[in-house]
Protein backbone atom coordinates (compact mmCIF):
# COMPACT_ATOMS: atom_id res chain seq x y z
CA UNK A 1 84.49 -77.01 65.42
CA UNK A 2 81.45 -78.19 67.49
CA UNK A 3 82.77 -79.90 70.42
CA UNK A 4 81.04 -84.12 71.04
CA UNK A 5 79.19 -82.91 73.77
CA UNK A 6 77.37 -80.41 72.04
CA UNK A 7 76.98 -82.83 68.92
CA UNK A 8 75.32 -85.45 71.13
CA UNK A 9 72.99 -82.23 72.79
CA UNK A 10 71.91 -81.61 69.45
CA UNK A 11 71.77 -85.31 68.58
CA UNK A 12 69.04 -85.72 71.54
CA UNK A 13 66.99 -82.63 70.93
CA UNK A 14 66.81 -83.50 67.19
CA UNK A 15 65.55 -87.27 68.45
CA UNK A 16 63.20 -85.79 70.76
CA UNK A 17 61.44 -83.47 68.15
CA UNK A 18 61.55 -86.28 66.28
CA UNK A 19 59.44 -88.60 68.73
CA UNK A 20 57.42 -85.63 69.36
CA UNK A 21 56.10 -85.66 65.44
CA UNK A 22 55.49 -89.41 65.29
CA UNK A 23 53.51 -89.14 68.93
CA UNK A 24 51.80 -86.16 67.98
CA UNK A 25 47.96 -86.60 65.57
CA UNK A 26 48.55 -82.55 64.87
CA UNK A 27 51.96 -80.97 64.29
CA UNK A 28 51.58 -76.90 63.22
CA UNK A 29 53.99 -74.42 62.94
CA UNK A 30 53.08 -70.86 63.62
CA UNK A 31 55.10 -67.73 64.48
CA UNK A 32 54.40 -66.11 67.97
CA UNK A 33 56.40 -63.19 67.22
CA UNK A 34 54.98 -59.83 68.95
CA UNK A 35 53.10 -62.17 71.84
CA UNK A 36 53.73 -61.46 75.43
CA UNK A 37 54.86 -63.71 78.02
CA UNK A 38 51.10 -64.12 78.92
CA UNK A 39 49.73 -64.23 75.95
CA UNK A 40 52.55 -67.67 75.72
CA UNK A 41 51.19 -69.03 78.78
CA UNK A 42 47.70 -68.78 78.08
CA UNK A 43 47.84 -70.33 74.99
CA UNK A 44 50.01 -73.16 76.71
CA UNK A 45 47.45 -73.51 79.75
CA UNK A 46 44.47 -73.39 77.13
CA UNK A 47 46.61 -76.27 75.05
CA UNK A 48 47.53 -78.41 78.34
CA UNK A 49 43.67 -78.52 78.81
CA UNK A 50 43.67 -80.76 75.15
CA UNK A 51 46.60 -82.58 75.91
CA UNK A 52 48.70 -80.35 73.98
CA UNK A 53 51.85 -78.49 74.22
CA UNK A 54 53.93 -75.63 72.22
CA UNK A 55 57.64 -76.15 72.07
CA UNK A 56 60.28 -73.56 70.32
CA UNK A 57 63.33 -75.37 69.02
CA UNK A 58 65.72 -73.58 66.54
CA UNK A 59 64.68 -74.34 62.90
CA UNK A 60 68.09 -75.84 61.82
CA UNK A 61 66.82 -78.64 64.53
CA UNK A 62 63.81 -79.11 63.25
CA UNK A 63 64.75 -79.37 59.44
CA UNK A 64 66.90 -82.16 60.90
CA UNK A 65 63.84 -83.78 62.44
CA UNK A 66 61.18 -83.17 60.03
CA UNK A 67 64.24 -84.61 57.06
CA UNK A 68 64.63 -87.89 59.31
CA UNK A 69 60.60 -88.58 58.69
CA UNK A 70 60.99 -87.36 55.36
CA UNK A 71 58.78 -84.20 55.44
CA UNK A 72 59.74 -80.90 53.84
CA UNK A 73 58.47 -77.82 55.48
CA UNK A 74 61.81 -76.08 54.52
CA UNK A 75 60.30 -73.47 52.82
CA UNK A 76 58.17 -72.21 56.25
CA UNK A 77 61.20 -73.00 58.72
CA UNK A 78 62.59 -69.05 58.40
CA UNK A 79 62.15 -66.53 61.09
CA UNK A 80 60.83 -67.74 64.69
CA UNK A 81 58.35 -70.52 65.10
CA UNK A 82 56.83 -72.32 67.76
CA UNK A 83 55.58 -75.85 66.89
CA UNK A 84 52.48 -77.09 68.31
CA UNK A 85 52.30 -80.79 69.15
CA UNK A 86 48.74 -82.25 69.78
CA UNK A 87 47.57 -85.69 71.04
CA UNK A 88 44.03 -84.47 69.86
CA UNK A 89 43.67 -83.19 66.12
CA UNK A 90 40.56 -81.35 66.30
CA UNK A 91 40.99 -79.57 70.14
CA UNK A 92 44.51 -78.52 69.25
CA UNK A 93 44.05 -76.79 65.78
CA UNK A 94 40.85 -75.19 67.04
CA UNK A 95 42.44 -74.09 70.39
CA UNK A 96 45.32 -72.77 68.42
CA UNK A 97 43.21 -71.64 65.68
CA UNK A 98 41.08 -69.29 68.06
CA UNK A 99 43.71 -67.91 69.55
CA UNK A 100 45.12 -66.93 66.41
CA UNK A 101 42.12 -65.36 65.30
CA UNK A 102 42.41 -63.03 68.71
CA UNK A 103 45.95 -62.16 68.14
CA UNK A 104 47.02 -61.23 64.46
CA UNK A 105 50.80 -61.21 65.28
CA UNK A 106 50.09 -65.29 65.37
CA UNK A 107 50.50 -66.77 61.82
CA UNK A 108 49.74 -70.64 61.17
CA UNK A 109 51.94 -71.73 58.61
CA UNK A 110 51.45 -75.51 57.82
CA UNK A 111 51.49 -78.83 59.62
CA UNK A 112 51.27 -81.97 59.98
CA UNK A 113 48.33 -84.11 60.20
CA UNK A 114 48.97 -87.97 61.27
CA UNK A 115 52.09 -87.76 59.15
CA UNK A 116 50.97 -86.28 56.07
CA UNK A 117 51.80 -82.27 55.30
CA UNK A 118 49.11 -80.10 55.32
CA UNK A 119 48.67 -77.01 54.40
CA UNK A 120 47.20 -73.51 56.04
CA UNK A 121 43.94 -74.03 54.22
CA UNK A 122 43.41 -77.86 55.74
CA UNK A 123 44.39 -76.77 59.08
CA UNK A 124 41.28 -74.28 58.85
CA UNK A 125 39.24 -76.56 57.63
CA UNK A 126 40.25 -78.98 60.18
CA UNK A 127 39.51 -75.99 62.94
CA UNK A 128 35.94 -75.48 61.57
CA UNK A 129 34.94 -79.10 61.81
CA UNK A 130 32.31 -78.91 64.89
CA UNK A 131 33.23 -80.55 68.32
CA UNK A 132 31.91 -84.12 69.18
CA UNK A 133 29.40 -82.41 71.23
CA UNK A 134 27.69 -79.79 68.44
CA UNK A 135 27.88 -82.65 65.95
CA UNK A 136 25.67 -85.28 68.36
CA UNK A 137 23.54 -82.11 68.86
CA UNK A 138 23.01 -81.68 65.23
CA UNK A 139 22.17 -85.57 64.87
CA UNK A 140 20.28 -85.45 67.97
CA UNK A 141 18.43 -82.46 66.39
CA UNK A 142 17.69 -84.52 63.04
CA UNK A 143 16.29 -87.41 64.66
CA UNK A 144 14.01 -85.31 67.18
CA UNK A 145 12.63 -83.73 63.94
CA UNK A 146 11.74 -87.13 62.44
CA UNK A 147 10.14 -88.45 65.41
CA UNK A 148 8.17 -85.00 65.89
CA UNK A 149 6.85 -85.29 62.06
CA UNK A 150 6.04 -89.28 62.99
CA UNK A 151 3.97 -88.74 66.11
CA UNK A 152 2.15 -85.79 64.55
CA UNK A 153 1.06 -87.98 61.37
CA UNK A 154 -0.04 -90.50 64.27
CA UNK A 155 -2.04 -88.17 66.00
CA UNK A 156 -3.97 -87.29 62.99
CA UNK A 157 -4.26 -90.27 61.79
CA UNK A 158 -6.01 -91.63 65.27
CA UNK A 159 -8.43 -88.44 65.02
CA UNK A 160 -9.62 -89.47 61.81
CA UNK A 161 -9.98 -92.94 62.84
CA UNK A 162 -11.85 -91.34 65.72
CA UNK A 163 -13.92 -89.16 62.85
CA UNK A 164 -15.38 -92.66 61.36
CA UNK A 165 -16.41 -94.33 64.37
């Protein structure tokens, strides 16, 4: 039988998971099975940049968590994970995302998206959404064009003016 001390151990990790989720805009699990140690930490220094961080907790733990907020993920919680926990939901997923992307062995699963489960297929959506920067480009870009078609009509329209007198 479990001794108390190890009950209230468990107790505390399960609570800080738990804290972690409700802090966190993007929760994903992925395995990181087959990565080397610098692989790990290159993904974690690359996520510390976004105010992000990868934990590995055992999935019994986690079930215990994610069933105290009332989320199921039961059916990806087999095998190792790592959870990522992001303050930022774009940077995190995309950091994560790219990474992926250079290192089959990593397999998103599903997550969690400001409390609501979401599956593989949102996440990648989620991770092709431009950054803040390319999408003020793009507006930037879209405006430019309208003020480029506007000062040409102008300009024609003062050299015909120009034509009559």
């Amino acid at each position: 039988m479990a001794s108390e001390k190890n009950l209230k151990l468990k107790k505390d990790v399960v609570n800080k998971i738990t804290k972690q989720i409700e802090e966190s805009e993007a929760v994903v699990l992925f395995t990181y099975q087959g990565l080397s140690v610098s692989d790990m930490a290159g993904l974690r220094r690359k996520l510390r940049e976004v105010d992000s961080e990868i934990k590995v907790y055992k999935n019994t733990l986690v079930k215990f968590a994610l069933n105290s907020l009332k989320l199921d993920l039961d059916e990806y919680l087999a095998g190792p994970n790592a959870i990522l926990f992001g303050k930022n939901l774009l940077d995190s997923i995309k950091v994560l995302d790219t990474f992926a992307k250079e290192h089959e062995t990593v397999e998103i699963k599903a997550g969690v998206i400001k409390g609501d489960l979401v599956s593989l297929e949102i996440i990648k959506e989620y991770a092709s959404i431009p950054s803040m920067e390319g999408l003020l480009t793009m507006l930037a870009g879209g405006m430019i064009e309208h003020v480029k078609n506007l000062s040409i009509s102008l300009d024609l329209y003062t050299k015909q003016l120009e034509e009559r007198n």
